[in-house]
C-alpha atoms as a PDB file:
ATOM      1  CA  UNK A   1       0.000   0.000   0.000  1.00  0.00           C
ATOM      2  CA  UNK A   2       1.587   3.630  -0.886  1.00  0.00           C
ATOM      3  CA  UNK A   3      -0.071   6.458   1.220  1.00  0.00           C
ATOM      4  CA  UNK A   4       1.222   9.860   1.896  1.00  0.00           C
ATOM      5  CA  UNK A   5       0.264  10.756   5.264  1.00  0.00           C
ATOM      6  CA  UNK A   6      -2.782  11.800   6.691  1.00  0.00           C
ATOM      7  CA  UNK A   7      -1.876  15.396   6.397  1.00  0.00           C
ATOM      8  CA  UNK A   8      -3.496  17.442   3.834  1.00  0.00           C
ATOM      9  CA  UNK A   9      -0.900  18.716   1.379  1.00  0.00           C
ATOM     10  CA  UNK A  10      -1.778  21.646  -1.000  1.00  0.00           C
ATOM     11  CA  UNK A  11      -1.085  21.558  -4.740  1.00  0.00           C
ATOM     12  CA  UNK A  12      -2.404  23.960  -7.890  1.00  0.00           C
ATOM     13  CA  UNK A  13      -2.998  23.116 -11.383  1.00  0.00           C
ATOM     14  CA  UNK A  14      -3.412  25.115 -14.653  1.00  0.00           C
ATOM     15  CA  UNK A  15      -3.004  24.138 -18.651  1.00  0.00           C
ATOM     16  CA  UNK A  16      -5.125  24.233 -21.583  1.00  0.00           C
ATOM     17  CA  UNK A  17      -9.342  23.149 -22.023  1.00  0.00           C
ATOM     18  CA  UNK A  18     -10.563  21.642 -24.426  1.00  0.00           C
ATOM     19  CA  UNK A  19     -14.663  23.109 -24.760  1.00  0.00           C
ATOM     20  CA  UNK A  20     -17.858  21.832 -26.428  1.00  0.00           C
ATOM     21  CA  UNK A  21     -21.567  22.899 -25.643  1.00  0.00           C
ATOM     22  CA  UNK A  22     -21.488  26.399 -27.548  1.00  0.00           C
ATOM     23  CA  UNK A  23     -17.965  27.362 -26.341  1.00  0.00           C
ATOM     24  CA  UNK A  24     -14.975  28.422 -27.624  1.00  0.00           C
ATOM     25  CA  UNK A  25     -13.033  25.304 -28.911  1.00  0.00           C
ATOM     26  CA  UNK A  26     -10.011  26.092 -26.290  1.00  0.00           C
ATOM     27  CA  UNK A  27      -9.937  27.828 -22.929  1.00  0.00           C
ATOM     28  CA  UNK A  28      -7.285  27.937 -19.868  1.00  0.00           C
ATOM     29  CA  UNK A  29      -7.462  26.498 -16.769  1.00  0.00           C
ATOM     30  CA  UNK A  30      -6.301  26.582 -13.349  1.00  0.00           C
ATOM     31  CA  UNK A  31      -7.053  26.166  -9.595  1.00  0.00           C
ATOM     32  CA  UNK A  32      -5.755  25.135  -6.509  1.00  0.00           C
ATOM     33  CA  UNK A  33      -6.813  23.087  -3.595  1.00  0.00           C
ATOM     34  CA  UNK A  34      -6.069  20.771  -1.032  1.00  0.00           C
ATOM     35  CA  UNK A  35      -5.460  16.561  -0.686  1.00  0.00           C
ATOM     36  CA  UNK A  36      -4.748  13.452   1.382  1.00  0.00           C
ATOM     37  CA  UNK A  37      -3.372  10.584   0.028  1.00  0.00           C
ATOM     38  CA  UNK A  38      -3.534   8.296   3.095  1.00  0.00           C
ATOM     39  CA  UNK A  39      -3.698   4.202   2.963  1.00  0.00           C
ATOM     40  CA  UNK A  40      -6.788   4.229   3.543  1.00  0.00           C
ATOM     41  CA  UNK A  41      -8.491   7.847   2.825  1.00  0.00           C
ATOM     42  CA  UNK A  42      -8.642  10.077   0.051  1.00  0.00           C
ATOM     43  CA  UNK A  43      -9.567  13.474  -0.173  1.00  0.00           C
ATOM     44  CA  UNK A  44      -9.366  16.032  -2.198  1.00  0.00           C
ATOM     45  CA  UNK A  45     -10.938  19.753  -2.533  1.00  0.00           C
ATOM     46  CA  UNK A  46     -10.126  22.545  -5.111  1.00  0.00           C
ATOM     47  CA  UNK A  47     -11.224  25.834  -6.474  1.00  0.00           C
ATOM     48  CA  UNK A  48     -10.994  26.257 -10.245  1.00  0.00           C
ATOM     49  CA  UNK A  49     -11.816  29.519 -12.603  1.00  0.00           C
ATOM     50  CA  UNK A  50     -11.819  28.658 -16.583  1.00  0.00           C
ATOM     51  CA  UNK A  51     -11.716  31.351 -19.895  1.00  0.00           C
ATOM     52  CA  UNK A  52     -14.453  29.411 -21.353  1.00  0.00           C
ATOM     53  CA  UNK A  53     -17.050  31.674 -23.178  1.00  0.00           C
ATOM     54  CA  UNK A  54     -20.003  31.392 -25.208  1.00  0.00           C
ATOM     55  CA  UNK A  55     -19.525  32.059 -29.039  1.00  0.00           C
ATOM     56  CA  UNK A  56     -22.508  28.827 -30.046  1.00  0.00           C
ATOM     57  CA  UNK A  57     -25.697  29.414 -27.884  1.00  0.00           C
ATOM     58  CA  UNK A  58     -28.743  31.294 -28.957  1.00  0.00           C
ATOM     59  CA  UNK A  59     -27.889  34.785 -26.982  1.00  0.00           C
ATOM     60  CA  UNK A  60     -24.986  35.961 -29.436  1.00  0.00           C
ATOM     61  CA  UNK A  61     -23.649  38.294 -29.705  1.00  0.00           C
ATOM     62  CA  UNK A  62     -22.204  37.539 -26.201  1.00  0.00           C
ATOM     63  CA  UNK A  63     -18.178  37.990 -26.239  1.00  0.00           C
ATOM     64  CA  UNK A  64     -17.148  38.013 -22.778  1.00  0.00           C
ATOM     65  CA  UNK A  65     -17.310  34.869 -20.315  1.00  0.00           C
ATOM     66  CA  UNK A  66     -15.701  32.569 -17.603  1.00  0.00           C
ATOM     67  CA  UNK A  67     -16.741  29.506 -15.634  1.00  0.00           C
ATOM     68  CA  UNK A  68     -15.510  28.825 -11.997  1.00  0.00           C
ATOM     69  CA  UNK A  69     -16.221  25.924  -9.608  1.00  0.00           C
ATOM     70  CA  UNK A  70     -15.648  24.432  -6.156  1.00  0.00           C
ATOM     71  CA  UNK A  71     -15.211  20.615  -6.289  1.00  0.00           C
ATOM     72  CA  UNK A  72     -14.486  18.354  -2.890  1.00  0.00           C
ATOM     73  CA  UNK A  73     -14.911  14.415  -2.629  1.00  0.00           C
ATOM     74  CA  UNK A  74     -14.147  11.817   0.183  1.00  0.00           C
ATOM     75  CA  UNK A  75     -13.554   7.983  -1.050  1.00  0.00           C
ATOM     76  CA  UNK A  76     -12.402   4.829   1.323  1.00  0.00           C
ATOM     77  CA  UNK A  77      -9.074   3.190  -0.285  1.00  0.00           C
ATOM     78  CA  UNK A  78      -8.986  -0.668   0.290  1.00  0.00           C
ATOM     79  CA  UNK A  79      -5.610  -2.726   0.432  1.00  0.00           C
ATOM     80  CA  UNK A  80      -5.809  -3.405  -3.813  1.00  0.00           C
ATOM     81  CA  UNK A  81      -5.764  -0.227  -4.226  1.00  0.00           C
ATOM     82  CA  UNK A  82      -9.483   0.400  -5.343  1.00  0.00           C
ATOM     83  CA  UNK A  83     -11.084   3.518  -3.894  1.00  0.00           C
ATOM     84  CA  UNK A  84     -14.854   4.589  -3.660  1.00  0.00           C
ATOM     85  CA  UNK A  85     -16.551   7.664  -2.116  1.00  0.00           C
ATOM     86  CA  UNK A  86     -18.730  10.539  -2.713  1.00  0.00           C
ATOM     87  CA  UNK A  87     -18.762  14.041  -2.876  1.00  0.00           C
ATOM     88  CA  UNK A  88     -20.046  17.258  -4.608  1.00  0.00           C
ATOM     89  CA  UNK A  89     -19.346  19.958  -7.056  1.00  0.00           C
ATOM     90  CA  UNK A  90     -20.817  23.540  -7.809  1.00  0.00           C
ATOM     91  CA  UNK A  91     -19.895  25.430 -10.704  1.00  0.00           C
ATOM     92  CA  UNK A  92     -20.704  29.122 -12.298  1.00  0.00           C
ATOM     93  CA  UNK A  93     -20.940  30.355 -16.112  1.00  0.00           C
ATOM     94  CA  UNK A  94     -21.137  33.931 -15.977  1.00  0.00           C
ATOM     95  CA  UNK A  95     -21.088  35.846 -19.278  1.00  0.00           C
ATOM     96  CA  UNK A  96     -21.902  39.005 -20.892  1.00  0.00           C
ATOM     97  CA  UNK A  97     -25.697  38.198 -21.136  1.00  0.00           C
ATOM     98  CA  UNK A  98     -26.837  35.837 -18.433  1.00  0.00           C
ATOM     99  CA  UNK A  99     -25.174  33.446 -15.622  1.00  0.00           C
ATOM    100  CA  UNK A 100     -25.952  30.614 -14.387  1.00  0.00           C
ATOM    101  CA  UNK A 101     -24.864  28.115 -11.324  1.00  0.00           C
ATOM    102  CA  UNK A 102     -25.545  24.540 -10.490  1.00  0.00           C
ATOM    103  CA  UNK A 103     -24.743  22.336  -7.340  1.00  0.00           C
ATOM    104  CA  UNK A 104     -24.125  18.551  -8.567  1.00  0.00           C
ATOM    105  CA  UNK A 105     -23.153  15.473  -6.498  1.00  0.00           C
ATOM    106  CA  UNK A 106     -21.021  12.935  -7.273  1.00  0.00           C
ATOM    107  CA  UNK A 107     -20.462   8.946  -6.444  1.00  0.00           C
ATOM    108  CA  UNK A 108     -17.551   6.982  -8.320  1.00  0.00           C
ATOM    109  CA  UNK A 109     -13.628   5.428  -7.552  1.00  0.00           C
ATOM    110  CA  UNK A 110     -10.792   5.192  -8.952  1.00  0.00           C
ATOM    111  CA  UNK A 111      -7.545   2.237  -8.882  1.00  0.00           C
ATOM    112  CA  UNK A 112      -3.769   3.205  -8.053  1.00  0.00           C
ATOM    113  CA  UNK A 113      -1.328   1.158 -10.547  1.00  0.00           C
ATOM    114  CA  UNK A 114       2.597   0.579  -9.582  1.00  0.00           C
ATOM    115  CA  UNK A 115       4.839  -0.881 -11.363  1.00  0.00           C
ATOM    116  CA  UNK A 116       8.595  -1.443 -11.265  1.00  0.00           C
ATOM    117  CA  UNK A 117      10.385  -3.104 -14.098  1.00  0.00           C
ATOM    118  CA  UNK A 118      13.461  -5.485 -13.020  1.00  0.00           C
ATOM    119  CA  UNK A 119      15.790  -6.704 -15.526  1.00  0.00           C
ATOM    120  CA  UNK A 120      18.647  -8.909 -13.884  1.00  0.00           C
ATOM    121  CA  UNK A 121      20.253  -6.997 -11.175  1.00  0.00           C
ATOM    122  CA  UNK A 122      18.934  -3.945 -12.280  1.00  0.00           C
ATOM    123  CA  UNK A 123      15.379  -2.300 -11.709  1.00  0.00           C
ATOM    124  CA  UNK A 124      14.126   0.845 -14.409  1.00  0.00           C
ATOM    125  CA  UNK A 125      12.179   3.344 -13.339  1.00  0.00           C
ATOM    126  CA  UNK A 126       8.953   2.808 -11.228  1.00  0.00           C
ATOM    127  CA  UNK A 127       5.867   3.881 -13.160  1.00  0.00           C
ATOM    128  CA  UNK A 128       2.149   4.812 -11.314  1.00  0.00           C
ATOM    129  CA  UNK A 129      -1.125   6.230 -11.738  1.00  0.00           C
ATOM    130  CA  UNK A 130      -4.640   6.663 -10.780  1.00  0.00           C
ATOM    131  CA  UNK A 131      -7.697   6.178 -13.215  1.00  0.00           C
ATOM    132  CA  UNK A 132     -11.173   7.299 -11.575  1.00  0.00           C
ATOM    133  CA  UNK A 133     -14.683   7.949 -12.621  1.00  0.00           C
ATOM    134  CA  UNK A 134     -17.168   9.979 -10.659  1.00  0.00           C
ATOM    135  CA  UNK A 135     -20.609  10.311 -12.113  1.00  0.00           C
ATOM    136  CA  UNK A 136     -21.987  13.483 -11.569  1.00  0.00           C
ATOM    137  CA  UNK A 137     -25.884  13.696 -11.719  1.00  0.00           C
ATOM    138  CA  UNK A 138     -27.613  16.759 -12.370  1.00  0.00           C
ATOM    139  CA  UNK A 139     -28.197  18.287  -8.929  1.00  0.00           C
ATOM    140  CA  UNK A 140     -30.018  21.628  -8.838  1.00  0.00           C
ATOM    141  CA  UNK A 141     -29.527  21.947 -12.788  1.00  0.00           C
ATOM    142  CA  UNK A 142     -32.775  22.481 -13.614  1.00  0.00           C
ATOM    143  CA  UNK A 143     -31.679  24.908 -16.704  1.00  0.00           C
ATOM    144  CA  UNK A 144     -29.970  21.936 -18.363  1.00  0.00           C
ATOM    145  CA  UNK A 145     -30.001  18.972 -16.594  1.00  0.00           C
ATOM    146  CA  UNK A 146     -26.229  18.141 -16.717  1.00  0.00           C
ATOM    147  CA  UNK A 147     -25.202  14.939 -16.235  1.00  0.00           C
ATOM    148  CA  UNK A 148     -22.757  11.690 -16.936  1.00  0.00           C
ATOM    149  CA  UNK A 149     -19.153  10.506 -16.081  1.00  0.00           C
ATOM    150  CA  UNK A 150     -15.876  12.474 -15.495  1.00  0.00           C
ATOM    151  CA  UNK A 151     -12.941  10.500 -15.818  1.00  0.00           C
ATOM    152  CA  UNK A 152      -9.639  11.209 -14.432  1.00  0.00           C
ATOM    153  CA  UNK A 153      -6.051  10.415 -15.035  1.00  0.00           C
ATOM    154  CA  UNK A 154      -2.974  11.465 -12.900  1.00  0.00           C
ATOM    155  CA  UNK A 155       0.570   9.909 -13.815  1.00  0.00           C
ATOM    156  CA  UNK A 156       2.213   9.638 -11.626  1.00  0.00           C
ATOM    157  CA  UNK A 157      -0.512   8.419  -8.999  1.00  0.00           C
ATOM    158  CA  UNK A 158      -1.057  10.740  -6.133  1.00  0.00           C
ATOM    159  CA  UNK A 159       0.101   8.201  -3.429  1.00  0.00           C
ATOM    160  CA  UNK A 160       3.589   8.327  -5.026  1.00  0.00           C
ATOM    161  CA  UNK A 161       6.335  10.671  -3.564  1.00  0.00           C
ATOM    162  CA  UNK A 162       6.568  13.284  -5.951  1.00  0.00           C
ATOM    163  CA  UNK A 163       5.693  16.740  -6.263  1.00  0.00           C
ATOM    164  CA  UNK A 164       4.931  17.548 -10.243  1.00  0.00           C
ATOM    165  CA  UNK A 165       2.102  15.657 -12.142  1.00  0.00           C
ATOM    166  CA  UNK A 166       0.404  15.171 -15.602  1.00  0.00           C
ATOM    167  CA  UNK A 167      -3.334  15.869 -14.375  1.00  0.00           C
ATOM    168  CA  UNK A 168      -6.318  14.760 -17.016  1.00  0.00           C
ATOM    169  CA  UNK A 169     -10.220  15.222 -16.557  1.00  0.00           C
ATOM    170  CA  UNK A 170     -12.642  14.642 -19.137  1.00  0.00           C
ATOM    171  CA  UNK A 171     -16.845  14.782 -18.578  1.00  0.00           C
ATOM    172  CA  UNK A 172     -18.912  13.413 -20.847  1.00  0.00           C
ATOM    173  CA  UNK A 173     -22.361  15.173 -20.383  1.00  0.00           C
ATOM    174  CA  UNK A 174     -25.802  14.267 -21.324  1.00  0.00           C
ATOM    175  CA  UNK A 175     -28.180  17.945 -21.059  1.00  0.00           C
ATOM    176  CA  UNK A 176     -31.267  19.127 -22.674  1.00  0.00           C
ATOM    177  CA  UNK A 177     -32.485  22.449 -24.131  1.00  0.00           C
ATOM    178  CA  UNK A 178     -31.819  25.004 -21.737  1.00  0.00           C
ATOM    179  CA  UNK A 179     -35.105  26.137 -19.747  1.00  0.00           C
ATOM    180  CA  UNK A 180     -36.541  29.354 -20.136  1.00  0.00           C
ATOM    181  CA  UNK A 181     -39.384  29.632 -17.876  1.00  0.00           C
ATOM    182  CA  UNK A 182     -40.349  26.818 -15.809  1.00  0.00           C
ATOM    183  CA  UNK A 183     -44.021  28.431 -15.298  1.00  0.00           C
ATOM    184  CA  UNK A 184     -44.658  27.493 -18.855  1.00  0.00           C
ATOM    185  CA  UNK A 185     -45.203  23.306 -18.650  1.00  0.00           C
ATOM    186  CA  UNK A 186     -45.011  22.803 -22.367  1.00  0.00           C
ATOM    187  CA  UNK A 187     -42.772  24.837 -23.103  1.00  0.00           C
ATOM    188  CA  UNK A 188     -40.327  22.876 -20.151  1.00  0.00           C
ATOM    189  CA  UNK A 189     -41.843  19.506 -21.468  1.00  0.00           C
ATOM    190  CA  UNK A 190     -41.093  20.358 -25.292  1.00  0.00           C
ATOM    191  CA  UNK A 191     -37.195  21.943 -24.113  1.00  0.00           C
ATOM    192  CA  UNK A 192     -35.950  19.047 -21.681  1.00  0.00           C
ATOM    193  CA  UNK A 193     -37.508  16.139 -24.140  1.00  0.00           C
ATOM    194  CA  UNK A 194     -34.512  17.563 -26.422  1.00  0.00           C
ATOM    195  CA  UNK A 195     -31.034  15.850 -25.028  1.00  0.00           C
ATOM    196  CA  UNK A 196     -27.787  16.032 -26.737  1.00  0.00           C
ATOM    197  CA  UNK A 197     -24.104  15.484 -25.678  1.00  0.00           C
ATOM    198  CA  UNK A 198     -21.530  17.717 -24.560  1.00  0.00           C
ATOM    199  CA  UNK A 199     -17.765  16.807 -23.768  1.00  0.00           C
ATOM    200  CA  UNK A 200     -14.971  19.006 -21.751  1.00  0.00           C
ATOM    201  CA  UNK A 201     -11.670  17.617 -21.762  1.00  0.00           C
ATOM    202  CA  UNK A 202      -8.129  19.730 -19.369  1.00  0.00           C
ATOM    203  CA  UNK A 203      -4.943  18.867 -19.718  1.00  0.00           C
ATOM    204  CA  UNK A 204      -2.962  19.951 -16.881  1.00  0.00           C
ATOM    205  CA  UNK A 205       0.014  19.910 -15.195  1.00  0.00           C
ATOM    206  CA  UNK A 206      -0.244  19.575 -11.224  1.00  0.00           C
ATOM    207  CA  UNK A 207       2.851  20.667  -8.411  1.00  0.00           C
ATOM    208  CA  UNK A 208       2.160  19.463  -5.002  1.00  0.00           C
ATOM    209  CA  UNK A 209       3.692  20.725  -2.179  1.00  0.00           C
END
């Protein structure tokens, strides 16, 4: 089992976005927040602001925006290294026309892989990561209705003694029309029969302290 103490340990993140769902194709990224990588408990909690803005949606023209979130989840490690909690999320779009802000909770895992490669006397460098999955449902989205997996890659694996990280997410999102007034019951009935896809993809790099 590789565990880093049961002291939370501050890191911060930034690199490029990839956007879908009426944004800009690219955006930054970065944030900051807090973890513990202990044997048995992981946590981690982080603030995050995005460039993201709107050049797709039906409220053009509308050339300023930004998205920023809070993000926190708890998950129990067992001895294999599988891990499973829960946890919650709340993000913002604000633009130059209308914001909007949602509260979603989430429920997934995620396995640690190590590896060290031995050739005769000799051993090569040890490799690691984490892969997760949290599925985040739709919350207090009633606008849209966001929901669907995130998926998460860190190489090496947070329980490994190091301080600089490649750091992936990527959410695949199922929403519907965006509501306009939920007094009008057709109108709401005709806009959230109407789902698509929408897919968000950062590519960061992480330095833990």
């Amino acid at each position: 089992m590789h565990g880093q103490g049961i002291v939370p340990r501050p890191y911060a993140f930034a690199g490029p976005k990839q956007m879908g769902a009426g944004y800009a194709p690219m955006a930054v990224v970065g944030g900051a927040g807090v973890r513990m990588d202990a044997n048995h408990f992981l946590l981690d909690a982080n603030a995050w602001y995005d460039t993201g803005h709107k050049t797709g949606d039906n409220d053009q023209p509308n050339p300023k925006g930004r998205d920023r979130g809070l993000a926190g989840a708890a998950y129990y490690r067992l001895p294999a290294g599988w891990a499973f909690g829960a946890g919650a999320r709340w993000n913002e779009l604000s633009t130059t026309n209308y914001h909007k802000s949602a509260v979603h909770p989430t429920i997934g895992g995620s396995k640690d892989y190590f590896r060290t490669s031995c050739i005769g006397e000799g051993c090569g460098r040890p490799f690691s990561a984490r892969i997760g999955v949290d599925y985040v449902m739709k919350g207090t989205d009633w606008r849209n209705g966001s929901q669907g997996p995130l998926f998460t890659l860190y190489v090496p694996s947070p329980s490994a003694k190091a301080h600089m990280f490649y750091r992936e997410t990527m959410g695949v999102y199922r929403v519907y029309d965006t509501v306009t007034d939920r007094t009008d019951h057709v109108l709401t009935l005709q806009q959230t029969s109407n789902h698509s896809f929408q897919a968000f993809a950062e590519f960061t790099a992480m330095v833990r302290w």
